[in-house]
PDB file of N, CA and C in Angstrom:
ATOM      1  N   UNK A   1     -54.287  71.856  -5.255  1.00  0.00           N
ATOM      2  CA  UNK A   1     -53.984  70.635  -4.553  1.00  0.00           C
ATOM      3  C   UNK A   1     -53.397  69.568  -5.477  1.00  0.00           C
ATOM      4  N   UNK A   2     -54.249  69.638  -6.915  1.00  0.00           N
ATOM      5  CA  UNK A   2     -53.480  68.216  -7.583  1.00  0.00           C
ATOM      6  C   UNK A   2     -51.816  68.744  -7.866  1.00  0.00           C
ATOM      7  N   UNK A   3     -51.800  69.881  -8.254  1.00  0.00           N
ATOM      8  CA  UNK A   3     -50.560  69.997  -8.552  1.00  0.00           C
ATOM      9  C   UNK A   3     -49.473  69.613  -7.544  1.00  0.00           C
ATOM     10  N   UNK A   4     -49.491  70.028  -6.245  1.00  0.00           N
ATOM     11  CA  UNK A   4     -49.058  69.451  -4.968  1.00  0.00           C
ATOM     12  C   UNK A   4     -48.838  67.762  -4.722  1.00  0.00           C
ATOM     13  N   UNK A   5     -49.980  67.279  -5.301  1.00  0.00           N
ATOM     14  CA  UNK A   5     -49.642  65.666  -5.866  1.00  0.00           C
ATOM     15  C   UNK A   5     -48.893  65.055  -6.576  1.00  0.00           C
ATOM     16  N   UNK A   6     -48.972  65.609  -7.462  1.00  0.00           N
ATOM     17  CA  UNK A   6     -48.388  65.746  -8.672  1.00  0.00           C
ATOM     18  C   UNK A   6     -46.510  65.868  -8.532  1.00  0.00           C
ATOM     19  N   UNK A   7     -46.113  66.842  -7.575  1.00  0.00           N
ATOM     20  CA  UNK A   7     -44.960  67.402  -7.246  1.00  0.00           C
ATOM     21  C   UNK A   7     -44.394  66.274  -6.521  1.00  0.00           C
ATOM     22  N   UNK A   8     -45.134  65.661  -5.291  1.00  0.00           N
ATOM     23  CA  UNK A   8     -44.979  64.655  -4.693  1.00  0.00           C
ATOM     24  C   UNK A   8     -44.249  63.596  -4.990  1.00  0.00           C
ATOM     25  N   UNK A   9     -45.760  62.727  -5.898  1.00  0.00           N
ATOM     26  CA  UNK A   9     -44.984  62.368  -6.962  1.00  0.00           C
ATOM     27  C   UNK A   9     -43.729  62.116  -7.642  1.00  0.00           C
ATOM     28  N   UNK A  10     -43.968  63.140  -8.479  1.00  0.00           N
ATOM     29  CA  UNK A  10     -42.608  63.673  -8.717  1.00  0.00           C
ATOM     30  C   UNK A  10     -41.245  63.215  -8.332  1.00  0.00           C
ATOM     31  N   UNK A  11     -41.092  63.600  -6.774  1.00  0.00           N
ATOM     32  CA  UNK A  11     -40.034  63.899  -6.012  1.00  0.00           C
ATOM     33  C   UNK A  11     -39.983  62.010  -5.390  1.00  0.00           C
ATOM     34  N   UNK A  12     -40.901  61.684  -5.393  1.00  0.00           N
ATOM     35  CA  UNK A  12     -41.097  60.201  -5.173  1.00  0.00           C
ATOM     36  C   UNK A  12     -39.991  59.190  -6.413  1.00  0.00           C
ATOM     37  N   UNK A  13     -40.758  59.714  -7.208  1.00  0.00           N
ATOM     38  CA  UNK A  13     -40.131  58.548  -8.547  1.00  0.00           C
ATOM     39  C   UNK A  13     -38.891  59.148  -8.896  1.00  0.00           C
ATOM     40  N   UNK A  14     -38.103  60.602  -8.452  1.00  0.00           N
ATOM     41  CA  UNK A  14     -36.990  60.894  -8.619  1.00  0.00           C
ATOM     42  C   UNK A  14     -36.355  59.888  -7.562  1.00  0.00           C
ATOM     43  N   UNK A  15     -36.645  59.912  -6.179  1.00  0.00           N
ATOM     44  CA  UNK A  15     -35.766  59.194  -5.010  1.00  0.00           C
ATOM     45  C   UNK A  15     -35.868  57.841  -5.398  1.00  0.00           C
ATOM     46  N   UNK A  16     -36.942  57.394  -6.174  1.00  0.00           N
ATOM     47  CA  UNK A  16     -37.002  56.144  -6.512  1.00  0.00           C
ATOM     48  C   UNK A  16     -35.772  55.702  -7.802  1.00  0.00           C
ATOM     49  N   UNK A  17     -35.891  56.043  -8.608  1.00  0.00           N
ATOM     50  CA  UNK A  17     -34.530  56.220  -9.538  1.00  0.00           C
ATOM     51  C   UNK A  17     -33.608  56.648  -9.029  1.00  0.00           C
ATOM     52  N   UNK A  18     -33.294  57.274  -8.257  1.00  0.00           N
ATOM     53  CA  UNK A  18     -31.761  58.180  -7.443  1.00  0.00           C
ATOM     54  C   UNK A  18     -31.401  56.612  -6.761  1.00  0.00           C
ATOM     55  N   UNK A  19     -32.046  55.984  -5.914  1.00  0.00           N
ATOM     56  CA  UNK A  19     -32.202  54.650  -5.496  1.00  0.00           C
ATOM     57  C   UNK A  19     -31.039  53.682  -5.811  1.00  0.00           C
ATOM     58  N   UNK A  20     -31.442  53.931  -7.436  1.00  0.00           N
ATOM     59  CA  UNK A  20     -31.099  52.522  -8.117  1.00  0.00           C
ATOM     60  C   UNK A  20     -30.315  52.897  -9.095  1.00  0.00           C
ATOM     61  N   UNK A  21     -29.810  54.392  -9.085  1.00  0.00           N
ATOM     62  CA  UNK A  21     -29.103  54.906  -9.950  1.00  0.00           C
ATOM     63  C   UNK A  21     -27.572  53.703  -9.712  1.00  0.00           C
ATOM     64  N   UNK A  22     -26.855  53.261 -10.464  1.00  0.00           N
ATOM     65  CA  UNK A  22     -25.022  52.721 -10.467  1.00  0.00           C
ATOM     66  C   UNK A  22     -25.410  51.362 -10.039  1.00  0.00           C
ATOM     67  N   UNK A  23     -26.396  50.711  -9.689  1.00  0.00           N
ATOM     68  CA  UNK A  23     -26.824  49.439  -8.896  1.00  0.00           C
ATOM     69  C   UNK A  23     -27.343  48.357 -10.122  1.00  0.00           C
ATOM     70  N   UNK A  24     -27.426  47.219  -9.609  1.00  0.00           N
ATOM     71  CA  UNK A  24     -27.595  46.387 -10.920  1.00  0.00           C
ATOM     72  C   UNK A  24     -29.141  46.156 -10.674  1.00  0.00           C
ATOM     73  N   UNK A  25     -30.183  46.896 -10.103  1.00  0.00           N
ATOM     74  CA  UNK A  25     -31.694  47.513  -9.882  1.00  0.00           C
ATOM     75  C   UNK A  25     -31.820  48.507 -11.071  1.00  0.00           C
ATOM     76  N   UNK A  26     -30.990  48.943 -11.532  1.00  0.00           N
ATOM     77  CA  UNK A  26     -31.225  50.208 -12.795  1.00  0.00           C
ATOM     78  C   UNK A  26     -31.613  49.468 -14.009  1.00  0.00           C
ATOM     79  N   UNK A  27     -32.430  49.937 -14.535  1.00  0.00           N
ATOM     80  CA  UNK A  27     -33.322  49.724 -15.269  1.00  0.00           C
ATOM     81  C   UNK A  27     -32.836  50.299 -16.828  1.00  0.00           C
ATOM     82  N   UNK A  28     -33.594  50.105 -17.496  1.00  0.00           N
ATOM     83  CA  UNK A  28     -33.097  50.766 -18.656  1.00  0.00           C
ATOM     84  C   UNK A  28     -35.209  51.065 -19.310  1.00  0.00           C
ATOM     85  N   UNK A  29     -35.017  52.598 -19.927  1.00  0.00           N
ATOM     86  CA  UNK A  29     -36.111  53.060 -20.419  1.00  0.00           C
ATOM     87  C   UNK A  29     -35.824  53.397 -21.654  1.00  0.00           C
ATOM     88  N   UNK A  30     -36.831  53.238 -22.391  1.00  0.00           N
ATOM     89  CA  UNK A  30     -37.072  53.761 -23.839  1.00  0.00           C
ATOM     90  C   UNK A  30     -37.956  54.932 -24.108  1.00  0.00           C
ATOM     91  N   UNK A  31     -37.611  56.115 -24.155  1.00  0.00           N
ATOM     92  CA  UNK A  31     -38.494  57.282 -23.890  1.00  0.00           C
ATOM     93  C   UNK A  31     -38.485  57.857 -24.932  1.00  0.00           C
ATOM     94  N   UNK A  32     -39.162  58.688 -25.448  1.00  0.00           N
ATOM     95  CA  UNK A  32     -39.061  59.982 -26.875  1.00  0.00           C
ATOM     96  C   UNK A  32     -38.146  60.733 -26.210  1.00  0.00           C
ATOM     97  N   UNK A  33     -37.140  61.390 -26.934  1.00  0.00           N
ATOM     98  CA  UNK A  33     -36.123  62.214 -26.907  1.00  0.00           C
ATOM     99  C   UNK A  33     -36.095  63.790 -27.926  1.00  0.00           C
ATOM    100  N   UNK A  34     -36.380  64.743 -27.373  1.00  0.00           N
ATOM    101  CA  UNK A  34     -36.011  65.941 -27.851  1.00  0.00           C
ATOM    102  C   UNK A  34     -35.235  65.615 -29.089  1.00  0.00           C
ATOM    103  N   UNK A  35     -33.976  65.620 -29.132  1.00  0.00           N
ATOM    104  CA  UNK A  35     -32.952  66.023 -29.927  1.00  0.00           C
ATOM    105  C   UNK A  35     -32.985  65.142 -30.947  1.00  0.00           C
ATOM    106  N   UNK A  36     -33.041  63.623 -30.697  1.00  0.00           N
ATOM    107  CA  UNK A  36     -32.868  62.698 -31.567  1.00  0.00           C
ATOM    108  C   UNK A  36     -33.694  61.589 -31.558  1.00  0.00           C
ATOM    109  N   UNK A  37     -34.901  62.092 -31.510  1.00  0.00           N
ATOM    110  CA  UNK A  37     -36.378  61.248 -31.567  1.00  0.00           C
ATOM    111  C   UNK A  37     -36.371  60.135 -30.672  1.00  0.00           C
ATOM    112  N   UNK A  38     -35.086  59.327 -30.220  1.00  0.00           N
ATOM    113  CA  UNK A  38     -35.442  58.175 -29.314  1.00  0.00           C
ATOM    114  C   UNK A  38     -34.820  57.678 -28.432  1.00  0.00           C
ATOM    115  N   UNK A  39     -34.566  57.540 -27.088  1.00  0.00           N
ATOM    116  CA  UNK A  39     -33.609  57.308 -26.031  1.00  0.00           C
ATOM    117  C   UNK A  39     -33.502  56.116 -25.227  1.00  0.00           C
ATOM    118  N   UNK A  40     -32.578  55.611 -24.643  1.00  0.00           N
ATOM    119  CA  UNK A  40     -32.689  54.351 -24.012  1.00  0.00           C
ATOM    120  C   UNK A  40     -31.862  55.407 -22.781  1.00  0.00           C
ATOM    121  N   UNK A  41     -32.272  55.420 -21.710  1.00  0.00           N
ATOM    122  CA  UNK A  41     -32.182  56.274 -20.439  1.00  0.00           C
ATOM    123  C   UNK A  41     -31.864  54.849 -19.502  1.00  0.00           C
ATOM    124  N   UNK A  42     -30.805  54.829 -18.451  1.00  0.00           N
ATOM    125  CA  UNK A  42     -30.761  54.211 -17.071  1.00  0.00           C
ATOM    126  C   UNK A  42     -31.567  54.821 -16.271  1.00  0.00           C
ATOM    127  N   UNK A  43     -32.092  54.549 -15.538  1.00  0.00           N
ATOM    128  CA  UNK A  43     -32.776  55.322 -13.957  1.00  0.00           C
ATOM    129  C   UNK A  43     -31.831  55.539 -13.574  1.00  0.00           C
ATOM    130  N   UNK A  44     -32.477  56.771 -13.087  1.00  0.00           N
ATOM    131  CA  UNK A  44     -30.727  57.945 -12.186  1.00  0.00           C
ATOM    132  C   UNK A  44     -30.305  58.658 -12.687  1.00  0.00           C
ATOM    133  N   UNK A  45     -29.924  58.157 -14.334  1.00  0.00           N
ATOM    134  CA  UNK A  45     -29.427  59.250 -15.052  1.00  0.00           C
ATOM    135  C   UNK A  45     -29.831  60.218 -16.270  1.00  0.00           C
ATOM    136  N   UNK A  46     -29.730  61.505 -16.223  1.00  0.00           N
ATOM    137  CA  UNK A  46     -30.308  62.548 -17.240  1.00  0.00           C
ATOM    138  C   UNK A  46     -29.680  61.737 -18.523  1.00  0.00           C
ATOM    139  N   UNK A  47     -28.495  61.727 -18.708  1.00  0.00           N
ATOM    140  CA  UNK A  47     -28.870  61.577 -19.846  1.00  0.00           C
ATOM    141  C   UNK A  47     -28.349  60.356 -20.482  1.00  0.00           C
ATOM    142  N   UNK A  48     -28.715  60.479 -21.873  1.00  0.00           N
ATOM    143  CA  UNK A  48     -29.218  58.714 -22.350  1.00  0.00           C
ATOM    144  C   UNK A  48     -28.036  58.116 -22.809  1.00  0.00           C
ATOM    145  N   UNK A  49     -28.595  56.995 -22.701  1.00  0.00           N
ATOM    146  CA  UNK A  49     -26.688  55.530 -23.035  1.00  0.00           C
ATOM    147  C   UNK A  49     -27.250  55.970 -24.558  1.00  0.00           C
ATOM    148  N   UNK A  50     -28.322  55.815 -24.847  1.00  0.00           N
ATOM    149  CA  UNK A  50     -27.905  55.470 -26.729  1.00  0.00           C
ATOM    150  C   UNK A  50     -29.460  56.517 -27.234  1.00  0.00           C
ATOM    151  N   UNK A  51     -29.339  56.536 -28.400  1.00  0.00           N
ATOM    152  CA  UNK A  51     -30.347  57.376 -29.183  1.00  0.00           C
ATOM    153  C   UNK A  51     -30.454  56.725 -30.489  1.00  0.00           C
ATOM    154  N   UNK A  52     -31.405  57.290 -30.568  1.00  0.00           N
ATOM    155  CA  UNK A  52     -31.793  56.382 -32.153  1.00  0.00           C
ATOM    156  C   UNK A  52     -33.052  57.094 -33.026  1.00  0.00           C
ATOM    157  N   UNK A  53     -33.096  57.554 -34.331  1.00  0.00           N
ATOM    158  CA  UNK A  53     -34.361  58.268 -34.700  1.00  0.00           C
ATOM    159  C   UNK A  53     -35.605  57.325 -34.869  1.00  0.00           C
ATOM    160  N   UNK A  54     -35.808  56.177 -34.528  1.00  0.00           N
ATOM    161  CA  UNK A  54     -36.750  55.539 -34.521  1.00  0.00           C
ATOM    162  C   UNK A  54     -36.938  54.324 -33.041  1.00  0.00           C
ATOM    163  N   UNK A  55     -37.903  54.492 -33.177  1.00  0.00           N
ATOM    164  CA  UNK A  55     -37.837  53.760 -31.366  1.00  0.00           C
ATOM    165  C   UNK A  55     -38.067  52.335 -31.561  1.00  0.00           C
ATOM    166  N   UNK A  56     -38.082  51.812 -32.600  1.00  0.00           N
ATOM    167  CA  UNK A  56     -37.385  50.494 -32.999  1.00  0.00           C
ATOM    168  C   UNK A  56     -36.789  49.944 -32.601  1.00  0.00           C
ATOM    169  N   UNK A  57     -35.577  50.913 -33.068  1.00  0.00           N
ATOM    170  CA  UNK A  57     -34.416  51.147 -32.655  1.00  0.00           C
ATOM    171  C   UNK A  57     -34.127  50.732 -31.041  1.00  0.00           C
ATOM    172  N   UNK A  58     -34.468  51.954 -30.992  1.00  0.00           N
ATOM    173  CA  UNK A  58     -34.007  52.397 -29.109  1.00  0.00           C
ATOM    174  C   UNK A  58     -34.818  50.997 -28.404  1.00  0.00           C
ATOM    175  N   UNK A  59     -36.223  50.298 -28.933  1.00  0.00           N
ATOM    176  CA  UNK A  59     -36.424  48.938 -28.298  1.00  0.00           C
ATOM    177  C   UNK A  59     -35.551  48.042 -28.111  1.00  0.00           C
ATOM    178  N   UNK A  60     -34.399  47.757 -29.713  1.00  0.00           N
ATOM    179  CA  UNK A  60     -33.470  46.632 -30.277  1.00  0.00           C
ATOM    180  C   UNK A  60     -32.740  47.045 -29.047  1.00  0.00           C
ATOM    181  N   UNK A  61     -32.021  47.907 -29.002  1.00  0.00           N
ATOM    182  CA  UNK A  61     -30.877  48.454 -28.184  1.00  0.00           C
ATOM    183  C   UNK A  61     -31.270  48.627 -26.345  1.00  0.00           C
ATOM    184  N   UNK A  62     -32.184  48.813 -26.244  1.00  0.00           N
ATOM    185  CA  UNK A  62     -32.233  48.212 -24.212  1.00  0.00           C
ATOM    186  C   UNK A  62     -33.122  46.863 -24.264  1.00  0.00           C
ATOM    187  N   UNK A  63     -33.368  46.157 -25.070  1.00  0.00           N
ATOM    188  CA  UNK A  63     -33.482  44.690 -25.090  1.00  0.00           C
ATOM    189  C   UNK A  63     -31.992  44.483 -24.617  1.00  0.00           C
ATOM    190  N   UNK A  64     -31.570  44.380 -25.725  1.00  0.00           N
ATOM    191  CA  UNK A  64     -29.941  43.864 -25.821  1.00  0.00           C
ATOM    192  C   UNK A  64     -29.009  44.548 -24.574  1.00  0.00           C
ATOM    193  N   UNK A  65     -29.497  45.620 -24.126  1.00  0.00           N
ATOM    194  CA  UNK A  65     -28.665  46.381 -22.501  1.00  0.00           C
ATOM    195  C   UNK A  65     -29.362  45.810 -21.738  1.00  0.00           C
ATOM    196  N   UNK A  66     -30.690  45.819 -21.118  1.00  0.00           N
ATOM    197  CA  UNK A  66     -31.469  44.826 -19.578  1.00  0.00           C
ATOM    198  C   UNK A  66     -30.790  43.463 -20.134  1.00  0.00           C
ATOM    199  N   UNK A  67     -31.103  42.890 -21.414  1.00  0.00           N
ATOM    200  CA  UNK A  67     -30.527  41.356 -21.260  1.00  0.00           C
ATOM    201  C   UNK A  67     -28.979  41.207 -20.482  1.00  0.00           C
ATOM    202  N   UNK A  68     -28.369  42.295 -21.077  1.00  0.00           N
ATOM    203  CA  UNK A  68     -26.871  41.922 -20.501  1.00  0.00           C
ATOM    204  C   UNK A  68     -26.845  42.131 -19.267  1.00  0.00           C
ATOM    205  N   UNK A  69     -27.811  43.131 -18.544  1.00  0.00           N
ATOM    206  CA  UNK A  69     -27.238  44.048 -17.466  1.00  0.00           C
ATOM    207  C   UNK A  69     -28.222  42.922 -16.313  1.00  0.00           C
ATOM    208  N   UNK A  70     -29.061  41.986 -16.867  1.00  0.00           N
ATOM    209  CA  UNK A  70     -29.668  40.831 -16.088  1.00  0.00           C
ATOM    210  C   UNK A  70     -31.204  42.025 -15.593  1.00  0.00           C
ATOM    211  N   UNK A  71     -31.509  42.821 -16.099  1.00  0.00           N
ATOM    212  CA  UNK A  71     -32.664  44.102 -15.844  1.00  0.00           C
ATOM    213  C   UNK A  71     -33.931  43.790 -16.461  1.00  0.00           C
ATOM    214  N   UNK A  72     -34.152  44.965 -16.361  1.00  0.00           N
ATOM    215  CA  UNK A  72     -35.647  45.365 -17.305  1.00  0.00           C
ATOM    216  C   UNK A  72     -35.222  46.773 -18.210  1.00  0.00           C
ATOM    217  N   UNK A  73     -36.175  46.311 -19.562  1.00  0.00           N
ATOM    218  CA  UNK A  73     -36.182  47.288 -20.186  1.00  0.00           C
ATOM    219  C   UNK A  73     -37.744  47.937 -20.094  1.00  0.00           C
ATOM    220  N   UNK A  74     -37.858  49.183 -19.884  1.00  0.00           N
ATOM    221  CA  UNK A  74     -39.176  49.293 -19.731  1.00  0.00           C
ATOM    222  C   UNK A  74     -39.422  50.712 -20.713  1.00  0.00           C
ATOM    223  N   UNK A  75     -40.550  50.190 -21.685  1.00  0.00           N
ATOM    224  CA  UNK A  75     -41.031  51.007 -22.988  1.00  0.00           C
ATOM    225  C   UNK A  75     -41.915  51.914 -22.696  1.00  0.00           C
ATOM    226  N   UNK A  76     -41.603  53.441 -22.997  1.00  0.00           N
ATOM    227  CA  UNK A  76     -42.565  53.706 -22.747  1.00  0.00           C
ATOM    228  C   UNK A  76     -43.127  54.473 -24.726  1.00  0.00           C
ATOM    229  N   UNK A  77     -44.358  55.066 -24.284  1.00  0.00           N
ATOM    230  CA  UNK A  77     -45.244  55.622 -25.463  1.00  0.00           C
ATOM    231  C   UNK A  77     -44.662  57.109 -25.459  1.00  0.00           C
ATOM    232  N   UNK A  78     -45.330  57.969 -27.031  1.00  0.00           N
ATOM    233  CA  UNK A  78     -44.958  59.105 -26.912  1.00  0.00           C
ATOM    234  C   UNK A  78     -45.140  59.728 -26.046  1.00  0.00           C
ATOM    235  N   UNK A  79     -46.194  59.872 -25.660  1.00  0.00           N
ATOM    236  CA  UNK A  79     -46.734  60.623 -24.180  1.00  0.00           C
ATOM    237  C   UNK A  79     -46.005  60.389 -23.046  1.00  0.00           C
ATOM    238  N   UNK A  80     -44.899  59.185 -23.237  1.00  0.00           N
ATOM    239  CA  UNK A  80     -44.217  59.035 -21.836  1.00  0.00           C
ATOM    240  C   UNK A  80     -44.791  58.305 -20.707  1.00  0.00           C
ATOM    241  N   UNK A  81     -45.767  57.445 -21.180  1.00  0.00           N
ATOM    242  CA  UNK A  81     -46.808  56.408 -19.924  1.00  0.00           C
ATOM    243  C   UNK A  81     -46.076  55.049 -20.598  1.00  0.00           C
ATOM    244  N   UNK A  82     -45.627  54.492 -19.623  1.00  0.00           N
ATOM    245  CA  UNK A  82     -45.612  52.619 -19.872  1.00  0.00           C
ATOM    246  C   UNK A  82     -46.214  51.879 -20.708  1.00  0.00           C
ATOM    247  N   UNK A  83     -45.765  51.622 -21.349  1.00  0.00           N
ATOM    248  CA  UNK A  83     -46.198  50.927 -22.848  1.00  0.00           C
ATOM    249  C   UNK A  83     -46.103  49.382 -22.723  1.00  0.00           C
ATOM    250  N   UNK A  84     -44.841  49.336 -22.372  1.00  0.00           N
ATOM    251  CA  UNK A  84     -44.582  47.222 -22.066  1.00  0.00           C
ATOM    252  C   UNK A  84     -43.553  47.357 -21.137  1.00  0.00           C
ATOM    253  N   UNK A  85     -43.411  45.911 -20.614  1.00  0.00           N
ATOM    254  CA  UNK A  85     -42.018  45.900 -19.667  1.00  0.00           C
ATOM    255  C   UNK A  85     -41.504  44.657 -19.981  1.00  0.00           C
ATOM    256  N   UNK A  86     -40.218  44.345 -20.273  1.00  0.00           N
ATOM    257  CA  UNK A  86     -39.635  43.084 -20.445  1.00  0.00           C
ATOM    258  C   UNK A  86     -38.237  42.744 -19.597  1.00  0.00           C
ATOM    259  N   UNK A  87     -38.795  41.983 -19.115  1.00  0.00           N
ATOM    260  CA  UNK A  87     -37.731  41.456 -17.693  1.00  0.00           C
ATOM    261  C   UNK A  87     -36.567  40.483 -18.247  1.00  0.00           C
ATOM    262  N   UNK A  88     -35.499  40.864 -17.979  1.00  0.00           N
ATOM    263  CA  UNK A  88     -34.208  40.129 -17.809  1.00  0.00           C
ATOM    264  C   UNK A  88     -33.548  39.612 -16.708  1.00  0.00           C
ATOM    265  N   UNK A  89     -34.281  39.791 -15.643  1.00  0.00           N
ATOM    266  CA  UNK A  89     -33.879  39.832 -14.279  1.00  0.00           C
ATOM    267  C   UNK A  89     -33.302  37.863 -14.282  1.00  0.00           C
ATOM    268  N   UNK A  90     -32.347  38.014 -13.420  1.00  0.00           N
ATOM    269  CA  UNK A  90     -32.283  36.436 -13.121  1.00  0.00           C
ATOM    270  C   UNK A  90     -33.553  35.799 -12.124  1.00  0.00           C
ATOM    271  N   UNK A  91     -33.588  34.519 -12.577  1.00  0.00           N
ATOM    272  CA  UNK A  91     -34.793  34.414 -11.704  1.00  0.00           C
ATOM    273  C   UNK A  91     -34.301  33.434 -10.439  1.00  0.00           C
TER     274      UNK A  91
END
């Protein structure tokens, strides 16, 4: 059954990003990255605007993208759970 939740889920926070994928609602994430230790990802899309081997880095760099893009950059931890969120949104 949890796994069935889980899938749900899933398929939830995909339609939720599919959403806001090309829209000025897209977000920008800071995630661990396979290939090159650190990613700044849009919602919607696989794969990442910028990389960086330290997530420093990849913080400096979707600060500076949500600020422009009027968004949020939202950090997450190695594990991939929400770490901080910092809003650029106009108010």
């Amino acid at each position: 059954m949890a796994n069935n939740n889980n899938n749900i889920q899933s398929d939830e926070q995909k339609q939720y990003f599919k959403d806001r994928a090309g829209t000025d609602e897209a977000r920008f994430h800071v995630v661990p990255h396979d290939e090159e230790g650190w990613a700044v990802k849009r919602e919607g899309q696989d794969e990442p605007e910028y990389t960086a081997d330290s997530q420093s880095d990849a913080v400096e760099e979707a600060k500076r993208m949500a600020e422009e893009a009027g968004t949020m950059a939202i950090l997450h931890n190695e594990d991939g759970k929400i770490e901080d969120l910092l809003n650029y949104e106009d108010k």
